[in-house]
Every structure is written in structure tokens, then in C-alpha cells.
C-alpha atoms as a PDB file:
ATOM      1  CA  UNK A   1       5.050  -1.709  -9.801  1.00  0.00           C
ATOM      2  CA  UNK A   2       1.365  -0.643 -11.094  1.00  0.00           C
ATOM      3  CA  UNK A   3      -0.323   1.867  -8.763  1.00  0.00           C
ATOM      4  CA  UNK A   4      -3.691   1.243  -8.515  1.00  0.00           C
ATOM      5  CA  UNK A   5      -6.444   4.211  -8.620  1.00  0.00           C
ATOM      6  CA  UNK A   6      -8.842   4.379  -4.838  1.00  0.00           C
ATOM      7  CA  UNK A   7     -12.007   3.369  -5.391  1.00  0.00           C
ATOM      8  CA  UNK A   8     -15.413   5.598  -4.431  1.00  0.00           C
ATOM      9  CA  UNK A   9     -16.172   2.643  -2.444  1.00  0.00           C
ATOM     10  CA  UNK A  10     -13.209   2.434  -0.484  1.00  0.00           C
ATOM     11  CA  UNK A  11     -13.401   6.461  -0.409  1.00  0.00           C
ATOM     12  CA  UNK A  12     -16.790   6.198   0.835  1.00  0.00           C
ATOM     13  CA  UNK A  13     -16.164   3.242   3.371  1.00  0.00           C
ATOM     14  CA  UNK A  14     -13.250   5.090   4.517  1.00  0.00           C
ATOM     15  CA  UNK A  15     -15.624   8.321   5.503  1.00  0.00           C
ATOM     16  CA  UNK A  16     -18.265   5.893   6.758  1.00  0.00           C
ATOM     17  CA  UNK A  17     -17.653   2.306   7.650  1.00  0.00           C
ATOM     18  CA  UNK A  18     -21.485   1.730   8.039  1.00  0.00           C
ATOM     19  CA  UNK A  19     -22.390   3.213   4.683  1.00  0.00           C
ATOM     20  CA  UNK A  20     -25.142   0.887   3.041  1.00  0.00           C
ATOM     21  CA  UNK A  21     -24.662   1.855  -0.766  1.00  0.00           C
ATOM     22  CA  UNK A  22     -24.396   0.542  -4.225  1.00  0.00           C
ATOM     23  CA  UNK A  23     -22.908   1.437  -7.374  1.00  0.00           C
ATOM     24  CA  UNK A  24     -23.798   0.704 -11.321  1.00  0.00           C
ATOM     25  CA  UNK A  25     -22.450   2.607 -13.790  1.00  0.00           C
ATOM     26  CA  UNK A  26     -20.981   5.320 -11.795  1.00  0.00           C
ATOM     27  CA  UNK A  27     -24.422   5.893 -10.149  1.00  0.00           C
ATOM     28  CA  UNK A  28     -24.659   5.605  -6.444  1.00  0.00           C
ATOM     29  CA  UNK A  29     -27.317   4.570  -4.608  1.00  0.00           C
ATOM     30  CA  UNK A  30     -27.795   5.616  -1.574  1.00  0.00           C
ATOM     31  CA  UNK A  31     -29.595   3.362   1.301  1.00  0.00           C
ATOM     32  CA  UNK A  32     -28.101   5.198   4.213  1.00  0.00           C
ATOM     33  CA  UNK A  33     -27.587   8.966   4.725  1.00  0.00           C
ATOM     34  CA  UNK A  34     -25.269  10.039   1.647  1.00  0.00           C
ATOM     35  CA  UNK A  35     -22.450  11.406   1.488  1.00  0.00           C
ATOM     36  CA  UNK A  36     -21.948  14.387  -0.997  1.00  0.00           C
ATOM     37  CA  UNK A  37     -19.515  13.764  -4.713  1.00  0.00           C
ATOM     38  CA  UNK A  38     -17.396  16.545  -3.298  1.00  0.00           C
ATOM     39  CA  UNK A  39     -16.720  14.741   0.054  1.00  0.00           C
ATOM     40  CA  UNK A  40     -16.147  11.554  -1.769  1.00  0.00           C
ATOM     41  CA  UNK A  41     -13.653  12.972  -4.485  1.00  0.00           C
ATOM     42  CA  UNK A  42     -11.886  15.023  -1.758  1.00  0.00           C
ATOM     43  CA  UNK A  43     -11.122  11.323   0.401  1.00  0.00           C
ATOM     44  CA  UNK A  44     -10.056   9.936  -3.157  1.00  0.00           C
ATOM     45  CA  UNK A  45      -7.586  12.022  -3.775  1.00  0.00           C
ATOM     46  CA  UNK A  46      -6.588  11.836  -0.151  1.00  0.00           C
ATOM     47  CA  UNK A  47      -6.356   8.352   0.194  1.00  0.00           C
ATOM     48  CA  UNK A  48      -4.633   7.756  -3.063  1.00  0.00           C
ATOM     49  CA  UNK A  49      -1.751  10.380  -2.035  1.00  0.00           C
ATOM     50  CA  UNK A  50      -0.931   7.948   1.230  1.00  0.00           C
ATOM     51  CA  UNK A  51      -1.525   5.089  -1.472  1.00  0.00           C
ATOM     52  CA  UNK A  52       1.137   6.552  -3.218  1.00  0.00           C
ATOM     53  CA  UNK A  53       3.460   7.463  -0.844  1.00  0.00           C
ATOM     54  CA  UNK A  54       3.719   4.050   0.443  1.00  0.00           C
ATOM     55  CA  UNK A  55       5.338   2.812  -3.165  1.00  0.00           C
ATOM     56  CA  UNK A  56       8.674   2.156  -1.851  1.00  0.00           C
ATOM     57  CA  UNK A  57       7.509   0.377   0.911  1.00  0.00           C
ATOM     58  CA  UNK A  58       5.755  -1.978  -1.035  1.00  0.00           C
ATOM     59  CA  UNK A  59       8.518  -2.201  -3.342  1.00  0.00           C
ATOM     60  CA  UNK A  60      10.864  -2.817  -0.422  1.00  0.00           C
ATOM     61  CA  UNK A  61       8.687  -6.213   1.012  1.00  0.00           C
ATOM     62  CA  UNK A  62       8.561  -7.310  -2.338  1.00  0.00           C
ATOM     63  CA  UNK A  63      12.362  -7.497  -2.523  1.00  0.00           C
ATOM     64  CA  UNK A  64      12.600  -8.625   1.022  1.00  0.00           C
ATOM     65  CA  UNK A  65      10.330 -11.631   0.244  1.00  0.00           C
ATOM     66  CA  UNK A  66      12.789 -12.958  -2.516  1.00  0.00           C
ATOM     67  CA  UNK A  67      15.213 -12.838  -0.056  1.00  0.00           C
ATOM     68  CA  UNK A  68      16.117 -16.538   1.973  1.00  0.00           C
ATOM     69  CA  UNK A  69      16.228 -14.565   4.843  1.00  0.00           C
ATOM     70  CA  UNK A  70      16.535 -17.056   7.579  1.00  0.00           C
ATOM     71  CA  UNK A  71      19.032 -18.810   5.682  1.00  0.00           C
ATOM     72  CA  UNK A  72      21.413 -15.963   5.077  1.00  0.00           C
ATOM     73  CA  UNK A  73      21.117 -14.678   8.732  1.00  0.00           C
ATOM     74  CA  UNK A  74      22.077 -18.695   9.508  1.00  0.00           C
ATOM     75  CA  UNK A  75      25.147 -18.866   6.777  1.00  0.00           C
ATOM     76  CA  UNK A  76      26.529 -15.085   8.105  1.00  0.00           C
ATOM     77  CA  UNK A  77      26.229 -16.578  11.503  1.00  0.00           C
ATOM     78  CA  UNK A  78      28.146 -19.511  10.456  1.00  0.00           C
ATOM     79  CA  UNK A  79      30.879 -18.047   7.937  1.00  0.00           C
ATOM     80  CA  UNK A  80      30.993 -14.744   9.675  1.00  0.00           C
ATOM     81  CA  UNK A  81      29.776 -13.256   6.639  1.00  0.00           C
ATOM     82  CA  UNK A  82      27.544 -10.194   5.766  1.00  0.00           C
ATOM     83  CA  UNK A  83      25.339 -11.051   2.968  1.00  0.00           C
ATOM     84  CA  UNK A  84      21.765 -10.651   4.852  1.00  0.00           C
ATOM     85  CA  UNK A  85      22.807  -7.182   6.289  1.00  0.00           C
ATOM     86  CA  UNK A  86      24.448  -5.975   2.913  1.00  0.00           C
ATOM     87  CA  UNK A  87      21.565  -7.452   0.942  1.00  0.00           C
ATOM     88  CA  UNK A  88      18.868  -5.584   2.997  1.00  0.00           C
ATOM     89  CA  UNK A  89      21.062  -2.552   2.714  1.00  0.00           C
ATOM     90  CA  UNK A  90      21.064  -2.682  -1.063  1.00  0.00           C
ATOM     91  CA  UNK A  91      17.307  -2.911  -1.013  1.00  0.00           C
ATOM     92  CA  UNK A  92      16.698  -0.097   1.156  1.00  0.00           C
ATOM     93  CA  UNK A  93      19.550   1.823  -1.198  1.00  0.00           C
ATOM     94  CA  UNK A  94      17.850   0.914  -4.353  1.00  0.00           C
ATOM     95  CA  UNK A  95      14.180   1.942  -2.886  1.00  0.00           C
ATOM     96  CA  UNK A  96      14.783   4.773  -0.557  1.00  0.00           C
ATOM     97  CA  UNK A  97      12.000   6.493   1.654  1.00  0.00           C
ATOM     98  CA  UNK A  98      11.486   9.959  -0.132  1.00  0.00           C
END
């Protein structure tokens, strides 16, 4: 699964939802009370470590959602089998939380 880099417009958003802004070529301009490159880089790196911590559980849903679900539940019900519970355990086996 690619990890995608945070943007310094989501960084920015995140430290100021009302931020009016634009950038072009790296350059920000400001049209609202700025927010200083240091700020910005320090929520960057911030945001991209939770970004990053949350890997396996995006690689977990992913998994899940290839899953028939309903179905299995339905067809363990009905052959008193285990497949949904020991298919969700082999997911959470193959992507643990660190």
C-alpha cells in the first residue's frame, strides 16, 4: 500500500480551518493572517506520523472489503462453520496493530 506524503494545505487547514490561502510553485499566499513555515512543517510531520500509523488499519478494511461478509456469517450460521471468524482472524494476524 503507497503512503501518501501530507500536504501544506492539509497541514495548514489542519492548524486553521478558516485559512484563506493559495499556493503556486511552493509559494504561499497569504489572504488571511499567516501562519509561519516552521508551524506548517512542524503539523506535517505531525500529521503524517498519525498518517502513518494508521497503515494497518487501512490495510485491514481493504482485506475486510474482499471479504462476502454477510454471506459467510449466513453459511457459518447455517453449516455451523467458522470461516467468517477465522477469516477475520487471519486478517488481523497478517496486519497486526504495532
Amino acid at each position: 500500500m503507497i503512503i501518501k506524503p501530507i500536504s501544506k494545505a492539509q497541514a495548514i487547514k489542519s492548524l486553521d480551518a478558516n485559512s484563506q490561502f493559495s499556493i503556486r510553485e511552493s509559494v504561499i499566499t497569504w489572504h488571511t493572517t499567516p501562519i509561519t513555515d516552521s508551524e506548517i512543517a512542524t503539523e506535517v510531520t505531525r500529521l503524517q506520523a498519525v498518517y502513518d500509523s494508521q497503515l494497518y488499519a487501512r490495510t485491514r478494511k481493504a482485506k475486510y472489503d474482499l471479504l462476502n461478509q454477510d454471506e459467510m456469517r449466513y453459511d457459518d450460521l447455517v453449516n455451523n462453520t467458522t470461516t467468517w471468524r477465522d477469516g477475520i482472524a487471519a486478517i488481523k494476524v497478517a496486519h497486526p496493530k504495532p
